[in-house]
N, C-alpha and C. Protein backbone atom coordinates (compact mmCIF):
# COMPACT_ATOMS: atom_id res chain seq x y z
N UNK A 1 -37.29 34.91 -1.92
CA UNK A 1 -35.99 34.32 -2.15
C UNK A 1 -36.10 32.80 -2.23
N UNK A 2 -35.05 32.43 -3.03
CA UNK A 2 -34.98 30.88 -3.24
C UNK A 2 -34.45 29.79 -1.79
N UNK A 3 -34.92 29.03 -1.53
CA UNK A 3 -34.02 28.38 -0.89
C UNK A 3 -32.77 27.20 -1.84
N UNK A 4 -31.18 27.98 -1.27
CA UNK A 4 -30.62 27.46 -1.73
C UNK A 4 -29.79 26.48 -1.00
N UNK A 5 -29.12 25.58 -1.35
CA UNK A 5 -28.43 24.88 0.11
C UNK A 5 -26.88 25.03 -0.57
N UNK A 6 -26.51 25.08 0.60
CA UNK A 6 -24.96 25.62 0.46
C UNK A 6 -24.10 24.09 0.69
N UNK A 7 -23.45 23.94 0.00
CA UNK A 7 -22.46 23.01 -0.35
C UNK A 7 -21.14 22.87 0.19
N UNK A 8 -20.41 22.28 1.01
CA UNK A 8 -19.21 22.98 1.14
C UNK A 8 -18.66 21.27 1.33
N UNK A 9 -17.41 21.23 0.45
CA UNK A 9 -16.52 20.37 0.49
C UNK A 9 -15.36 20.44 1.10
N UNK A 10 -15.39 19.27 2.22
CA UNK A 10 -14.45 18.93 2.80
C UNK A 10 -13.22 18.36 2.11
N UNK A 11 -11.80 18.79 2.26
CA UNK A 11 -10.71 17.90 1.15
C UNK A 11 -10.90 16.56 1.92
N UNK A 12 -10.21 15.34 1.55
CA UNK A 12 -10.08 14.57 1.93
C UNK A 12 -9.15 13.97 2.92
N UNK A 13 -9.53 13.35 4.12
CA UNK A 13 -8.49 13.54 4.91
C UNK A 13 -7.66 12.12 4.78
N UNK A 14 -6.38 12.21 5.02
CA UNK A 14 -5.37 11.37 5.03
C UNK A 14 -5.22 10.87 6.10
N UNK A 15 -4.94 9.30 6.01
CA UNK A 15 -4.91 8.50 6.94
C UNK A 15 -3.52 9.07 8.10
N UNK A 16 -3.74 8.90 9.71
CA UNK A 16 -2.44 9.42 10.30
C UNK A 16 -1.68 8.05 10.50
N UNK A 17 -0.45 8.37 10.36
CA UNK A 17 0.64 7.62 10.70
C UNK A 17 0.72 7.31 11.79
N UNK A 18 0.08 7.75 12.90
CA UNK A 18 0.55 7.05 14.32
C UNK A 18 -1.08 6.49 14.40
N UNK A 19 -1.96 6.67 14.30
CA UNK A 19 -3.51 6.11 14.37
C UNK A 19 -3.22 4.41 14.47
N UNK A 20 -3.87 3.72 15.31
CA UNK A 20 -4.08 2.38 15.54
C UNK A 20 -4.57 1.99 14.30
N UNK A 21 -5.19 2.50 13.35
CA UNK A 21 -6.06 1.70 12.18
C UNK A 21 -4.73 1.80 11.29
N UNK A 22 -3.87 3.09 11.06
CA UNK A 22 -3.32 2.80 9.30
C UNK A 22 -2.11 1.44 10.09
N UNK A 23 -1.70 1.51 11.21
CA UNK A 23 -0.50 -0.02 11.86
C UNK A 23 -1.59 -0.82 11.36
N UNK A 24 -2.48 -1.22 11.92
CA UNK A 24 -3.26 -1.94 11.79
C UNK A 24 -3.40 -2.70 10.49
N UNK A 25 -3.80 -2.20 9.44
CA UNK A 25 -3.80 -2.35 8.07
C UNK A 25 -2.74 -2.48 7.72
N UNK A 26 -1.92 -1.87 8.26
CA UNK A 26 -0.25 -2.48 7.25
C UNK A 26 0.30 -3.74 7.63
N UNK A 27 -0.35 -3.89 8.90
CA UNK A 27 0.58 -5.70 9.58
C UNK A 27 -0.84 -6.44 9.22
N UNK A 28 -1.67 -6.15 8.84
CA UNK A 28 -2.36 -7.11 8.15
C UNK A 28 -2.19 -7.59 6.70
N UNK A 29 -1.95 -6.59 6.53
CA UNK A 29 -1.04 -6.49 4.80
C UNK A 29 0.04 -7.50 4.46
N UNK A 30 0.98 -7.17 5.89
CA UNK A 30 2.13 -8.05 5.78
C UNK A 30 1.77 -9.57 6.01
N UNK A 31 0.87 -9.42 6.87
CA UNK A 31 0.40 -10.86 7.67
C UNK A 31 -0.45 -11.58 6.43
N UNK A 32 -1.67 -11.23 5.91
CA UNK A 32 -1.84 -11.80 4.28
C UNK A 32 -0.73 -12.00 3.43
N UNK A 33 0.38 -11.06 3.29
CA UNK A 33 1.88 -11.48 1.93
C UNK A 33 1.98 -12.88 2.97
N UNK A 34 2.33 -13.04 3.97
CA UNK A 34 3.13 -13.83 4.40
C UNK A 34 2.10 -15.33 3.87
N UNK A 35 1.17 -14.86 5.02
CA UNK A 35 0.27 -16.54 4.26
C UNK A 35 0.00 -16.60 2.81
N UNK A 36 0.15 -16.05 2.08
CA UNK A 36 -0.24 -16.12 0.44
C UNK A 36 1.23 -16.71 0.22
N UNK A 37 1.99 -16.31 0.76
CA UNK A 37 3.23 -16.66 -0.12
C UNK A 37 3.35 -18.03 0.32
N UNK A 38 3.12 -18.58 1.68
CA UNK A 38 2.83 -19.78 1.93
C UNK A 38 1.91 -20.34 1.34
N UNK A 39 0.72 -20.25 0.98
CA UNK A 39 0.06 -20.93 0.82
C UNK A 39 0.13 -21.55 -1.13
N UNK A 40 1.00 -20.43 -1.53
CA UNK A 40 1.20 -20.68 -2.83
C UNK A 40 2.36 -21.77 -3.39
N UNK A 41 3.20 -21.11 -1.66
CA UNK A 41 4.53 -22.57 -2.11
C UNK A 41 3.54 -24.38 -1.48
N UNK A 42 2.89 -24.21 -1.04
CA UNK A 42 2.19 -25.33 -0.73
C UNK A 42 0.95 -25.33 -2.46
N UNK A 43 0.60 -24.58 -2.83
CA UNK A 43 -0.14 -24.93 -4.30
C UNK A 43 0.80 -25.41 -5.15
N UNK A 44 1.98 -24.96 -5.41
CA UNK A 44 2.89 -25.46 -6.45
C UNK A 44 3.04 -26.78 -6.71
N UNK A 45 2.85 -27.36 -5.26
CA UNK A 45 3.44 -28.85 -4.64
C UNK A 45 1.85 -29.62 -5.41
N UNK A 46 0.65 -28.93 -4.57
CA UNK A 46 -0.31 -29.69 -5.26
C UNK A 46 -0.88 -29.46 -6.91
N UNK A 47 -0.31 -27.99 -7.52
CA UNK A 47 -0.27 -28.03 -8.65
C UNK A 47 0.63 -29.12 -9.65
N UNK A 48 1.30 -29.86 -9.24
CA UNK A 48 2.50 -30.47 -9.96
C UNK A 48 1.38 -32.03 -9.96
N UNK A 49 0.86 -32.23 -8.71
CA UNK A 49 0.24 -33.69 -8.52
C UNK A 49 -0.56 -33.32 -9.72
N UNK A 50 -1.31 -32.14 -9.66
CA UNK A 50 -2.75 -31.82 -10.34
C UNK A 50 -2.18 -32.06 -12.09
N UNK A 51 -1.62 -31.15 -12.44
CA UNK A 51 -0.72 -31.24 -14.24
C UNK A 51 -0.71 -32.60 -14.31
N UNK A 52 -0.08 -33.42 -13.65
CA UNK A 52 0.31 -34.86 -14.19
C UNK A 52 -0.65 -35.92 -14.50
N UNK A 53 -2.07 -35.89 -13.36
CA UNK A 53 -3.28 -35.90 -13.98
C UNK A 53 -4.32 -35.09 -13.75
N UNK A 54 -4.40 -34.21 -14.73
CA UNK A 54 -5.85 -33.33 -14.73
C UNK A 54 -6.86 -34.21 -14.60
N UNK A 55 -7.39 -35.26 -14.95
CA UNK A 55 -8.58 -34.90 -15.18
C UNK A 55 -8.76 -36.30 -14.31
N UNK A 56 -8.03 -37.26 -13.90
CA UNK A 56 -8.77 -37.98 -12.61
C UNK A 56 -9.72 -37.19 -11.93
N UNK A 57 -9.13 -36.53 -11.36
CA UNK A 57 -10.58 -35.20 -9.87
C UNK A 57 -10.86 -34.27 -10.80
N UNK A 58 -11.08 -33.94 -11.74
CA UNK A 58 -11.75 -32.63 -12.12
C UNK A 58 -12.34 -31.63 -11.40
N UNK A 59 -12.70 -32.03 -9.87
CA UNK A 59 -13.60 -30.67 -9.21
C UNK A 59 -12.20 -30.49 -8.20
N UNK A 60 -11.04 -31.29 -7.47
CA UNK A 60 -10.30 -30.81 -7.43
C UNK A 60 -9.03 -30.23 -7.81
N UNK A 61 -9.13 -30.55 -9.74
CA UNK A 61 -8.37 -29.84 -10.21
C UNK A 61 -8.79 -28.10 -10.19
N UNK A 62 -10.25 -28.44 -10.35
CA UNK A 62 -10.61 -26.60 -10.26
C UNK A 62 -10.32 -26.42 -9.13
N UNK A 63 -10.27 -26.65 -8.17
CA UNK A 63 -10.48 -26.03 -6.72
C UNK A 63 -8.69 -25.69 -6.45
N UNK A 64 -7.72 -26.27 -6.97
CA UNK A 64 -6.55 -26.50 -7.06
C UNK A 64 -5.93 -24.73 -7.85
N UNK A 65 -6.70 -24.82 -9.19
CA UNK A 65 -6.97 -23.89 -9.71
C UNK A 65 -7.78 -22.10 -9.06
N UNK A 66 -8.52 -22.53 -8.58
CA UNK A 66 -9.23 -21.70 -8.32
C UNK A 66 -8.45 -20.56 -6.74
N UNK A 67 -8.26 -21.75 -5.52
CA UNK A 67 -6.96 -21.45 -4.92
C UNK A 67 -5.61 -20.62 -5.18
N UNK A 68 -5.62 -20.92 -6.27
CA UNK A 68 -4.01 -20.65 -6.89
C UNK A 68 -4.34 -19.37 -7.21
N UNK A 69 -5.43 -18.98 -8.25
CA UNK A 69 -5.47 -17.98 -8.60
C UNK A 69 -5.91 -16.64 -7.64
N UNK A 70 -7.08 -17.39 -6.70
CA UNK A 70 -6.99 -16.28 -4.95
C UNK A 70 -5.88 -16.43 -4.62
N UNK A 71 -5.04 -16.84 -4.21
CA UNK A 71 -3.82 -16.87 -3.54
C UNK A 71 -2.82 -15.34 -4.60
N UNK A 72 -2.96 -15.76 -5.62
CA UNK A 72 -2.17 -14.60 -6.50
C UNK A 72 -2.80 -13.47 -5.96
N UNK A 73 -3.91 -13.40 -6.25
CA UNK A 73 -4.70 -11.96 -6.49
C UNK A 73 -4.48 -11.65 -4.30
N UNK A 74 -4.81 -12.08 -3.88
CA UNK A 74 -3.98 -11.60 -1.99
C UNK A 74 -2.81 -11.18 -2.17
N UNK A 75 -2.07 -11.97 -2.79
CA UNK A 75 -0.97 -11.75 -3.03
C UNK A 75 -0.24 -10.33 -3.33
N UNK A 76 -0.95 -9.56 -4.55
CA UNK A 76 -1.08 -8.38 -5.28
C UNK A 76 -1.46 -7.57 -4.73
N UNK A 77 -2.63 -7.58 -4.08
CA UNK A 77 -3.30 -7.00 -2.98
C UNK A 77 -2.56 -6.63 -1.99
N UNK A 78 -1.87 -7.35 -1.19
CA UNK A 78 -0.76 -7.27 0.05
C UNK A 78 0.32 -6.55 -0.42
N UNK A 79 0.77 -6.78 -1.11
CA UNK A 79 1.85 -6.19 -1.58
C UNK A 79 1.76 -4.70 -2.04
N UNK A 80 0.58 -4.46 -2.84
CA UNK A 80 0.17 -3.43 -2.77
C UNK A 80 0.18 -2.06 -1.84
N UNK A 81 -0.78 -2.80 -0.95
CA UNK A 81 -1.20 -2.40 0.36
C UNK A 81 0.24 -1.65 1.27
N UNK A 82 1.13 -2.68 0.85
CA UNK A 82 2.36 -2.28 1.69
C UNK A 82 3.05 -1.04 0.72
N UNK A 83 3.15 -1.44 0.12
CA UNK A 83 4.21 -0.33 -1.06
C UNK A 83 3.65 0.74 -1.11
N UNK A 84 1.98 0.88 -0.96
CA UNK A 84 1.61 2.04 -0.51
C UNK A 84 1.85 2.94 0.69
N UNK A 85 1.79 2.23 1.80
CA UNK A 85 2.11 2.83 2.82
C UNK A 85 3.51 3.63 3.25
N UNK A 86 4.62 2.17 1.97
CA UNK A 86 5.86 2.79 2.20
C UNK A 86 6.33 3.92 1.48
N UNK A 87 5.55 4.10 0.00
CA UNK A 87 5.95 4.97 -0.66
C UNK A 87 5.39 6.31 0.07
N UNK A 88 4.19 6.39 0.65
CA UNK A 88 3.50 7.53 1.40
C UNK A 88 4.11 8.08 3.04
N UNK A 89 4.98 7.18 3.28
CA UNK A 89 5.89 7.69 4.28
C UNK A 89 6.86 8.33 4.12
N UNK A 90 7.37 7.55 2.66
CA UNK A 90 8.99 8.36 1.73
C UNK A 90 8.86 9.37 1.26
N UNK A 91 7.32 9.66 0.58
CA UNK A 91 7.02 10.51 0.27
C UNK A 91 7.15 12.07 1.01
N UNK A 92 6.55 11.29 2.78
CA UNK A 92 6.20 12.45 3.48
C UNK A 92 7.86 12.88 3.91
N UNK A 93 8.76 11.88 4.31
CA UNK A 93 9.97 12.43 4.58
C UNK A 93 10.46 13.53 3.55
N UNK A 94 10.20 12.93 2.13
CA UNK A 94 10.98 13.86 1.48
C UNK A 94 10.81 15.20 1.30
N UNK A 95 9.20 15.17 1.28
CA UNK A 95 8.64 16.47 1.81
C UNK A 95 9.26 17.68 2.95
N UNK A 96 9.32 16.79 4.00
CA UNK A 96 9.32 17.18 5.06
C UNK A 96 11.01 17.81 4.70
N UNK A 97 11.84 16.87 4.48
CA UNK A 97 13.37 17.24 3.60
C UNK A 97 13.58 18.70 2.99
N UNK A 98 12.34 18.17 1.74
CA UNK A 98 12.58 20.00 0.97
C UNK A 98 12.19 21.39 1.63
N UNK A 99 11.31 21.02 2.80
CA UNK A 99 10.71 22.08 3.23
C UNK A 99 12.22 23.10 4.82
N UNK A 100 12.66 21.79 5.16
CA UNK A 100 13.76 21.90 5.08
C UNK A 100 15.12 23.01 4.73
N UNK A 101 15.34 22.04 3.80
CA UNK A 101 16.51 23.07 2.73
C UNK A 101 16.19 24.12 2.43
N UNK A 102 14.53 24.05 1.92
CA UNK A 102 14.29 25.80 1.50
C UNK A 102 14.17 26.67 2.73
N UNK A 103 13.85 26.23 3.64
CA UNK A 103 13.81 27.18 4.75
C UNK A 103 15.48 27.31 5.11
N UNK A 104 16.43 26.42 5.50
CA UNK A 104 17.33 26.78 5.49
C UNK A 104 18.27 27.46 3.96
N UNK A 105 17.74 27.51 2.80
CA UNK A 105 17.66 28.39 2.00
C UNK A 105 17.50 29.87 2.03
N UNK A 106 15.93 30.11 2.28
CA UNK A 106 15.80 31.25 2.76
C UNK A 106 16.32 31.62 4.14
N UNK A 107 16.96 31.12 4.96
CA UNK A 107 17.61 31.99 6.04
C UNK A 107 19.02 32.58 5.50
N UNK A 108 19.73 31.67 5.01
CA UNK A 108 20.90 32.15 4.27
C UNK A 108 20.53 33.00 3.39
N UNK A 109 19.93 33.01 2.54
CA UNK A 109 19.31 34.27 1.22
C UNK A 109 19.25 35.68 2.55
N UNK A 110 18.15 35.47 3.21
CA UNK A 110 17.79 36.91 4.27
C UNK A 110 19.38 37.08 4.96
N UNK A 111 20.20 36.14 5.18
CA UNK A 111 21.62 36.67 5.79
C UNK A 111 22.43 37.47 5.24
N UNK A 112 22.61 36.98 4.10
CA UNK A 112 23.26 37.87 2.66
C UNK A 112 22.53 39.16 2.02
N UNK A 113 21.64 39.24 2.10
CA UNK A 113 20.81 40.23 2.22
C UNK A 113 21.49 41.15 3.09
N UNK A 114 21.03 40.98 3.92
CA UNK A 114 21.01 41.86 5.75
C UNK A 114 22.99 42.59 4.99
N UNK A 115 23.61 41.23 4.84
CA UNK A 115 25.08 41.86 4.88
C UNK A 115 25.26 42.87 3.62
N UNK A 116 24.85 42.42 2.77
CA UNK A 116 24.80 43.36 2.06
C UNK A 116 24.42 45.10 2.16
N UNK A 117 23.45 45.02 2.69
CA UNK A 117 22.77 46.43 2.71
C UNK A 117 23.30 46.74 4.20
């Protein structure tokens, strides 16, 4: 006989909602939006010095630049991060909702039933 090796896939498990890590990650989430969004209303201020003359500092017009554009991309990132978590909670309520109604569905269906017969 061959030796064969047996394979078996685990589904993937989903982060829990009460677990210290997924809080964790979401108030870090929030805590990055918050400083990005600060730190971008403070770029605007030095983007405006920077436009009026580019090219006096050239290495801190890039760096001015370069800032601005990390600051976006955290930005996206955070926000992300959050809308995920929130849509995957709404998600689970609504779930949790339909499973719900149909069960109180099917109890009324089996009631009418029963009266019937």
């Amino acid at each position: 006989m061959r030796d064969q090796r047996i394979v078996i896939h685990e589904p993937a498990r989903k982060p829990d909602p009460d677990g210290v890590k997924y809080w964790g990650l979401l108030w870090l989430a929030v805590i990055v939006l918050l400083l990005a969004s600060w730190g971008l209303s403070w770029m605007w201020r030095e983007a405006g010095a920077v436009i009026r003359h580019p090219f006096e500092a050239p290495f801190y017009t890039l760096m001015v630049l370069a800032i601005f554009a990390l600051a976006h991309g955290i930005l996206v990132w955070s926000a992300f991060r959050i809308l995920r978590r929130l849509f995957s909670v709404g998600r689970a309520m609504i779930l949790a909702l339909a499973d719900l109604v149909s069960g109180l569905l099917r109890g009324v269906r089996n009631r009418l039933f029963r009266i019937r017969t």
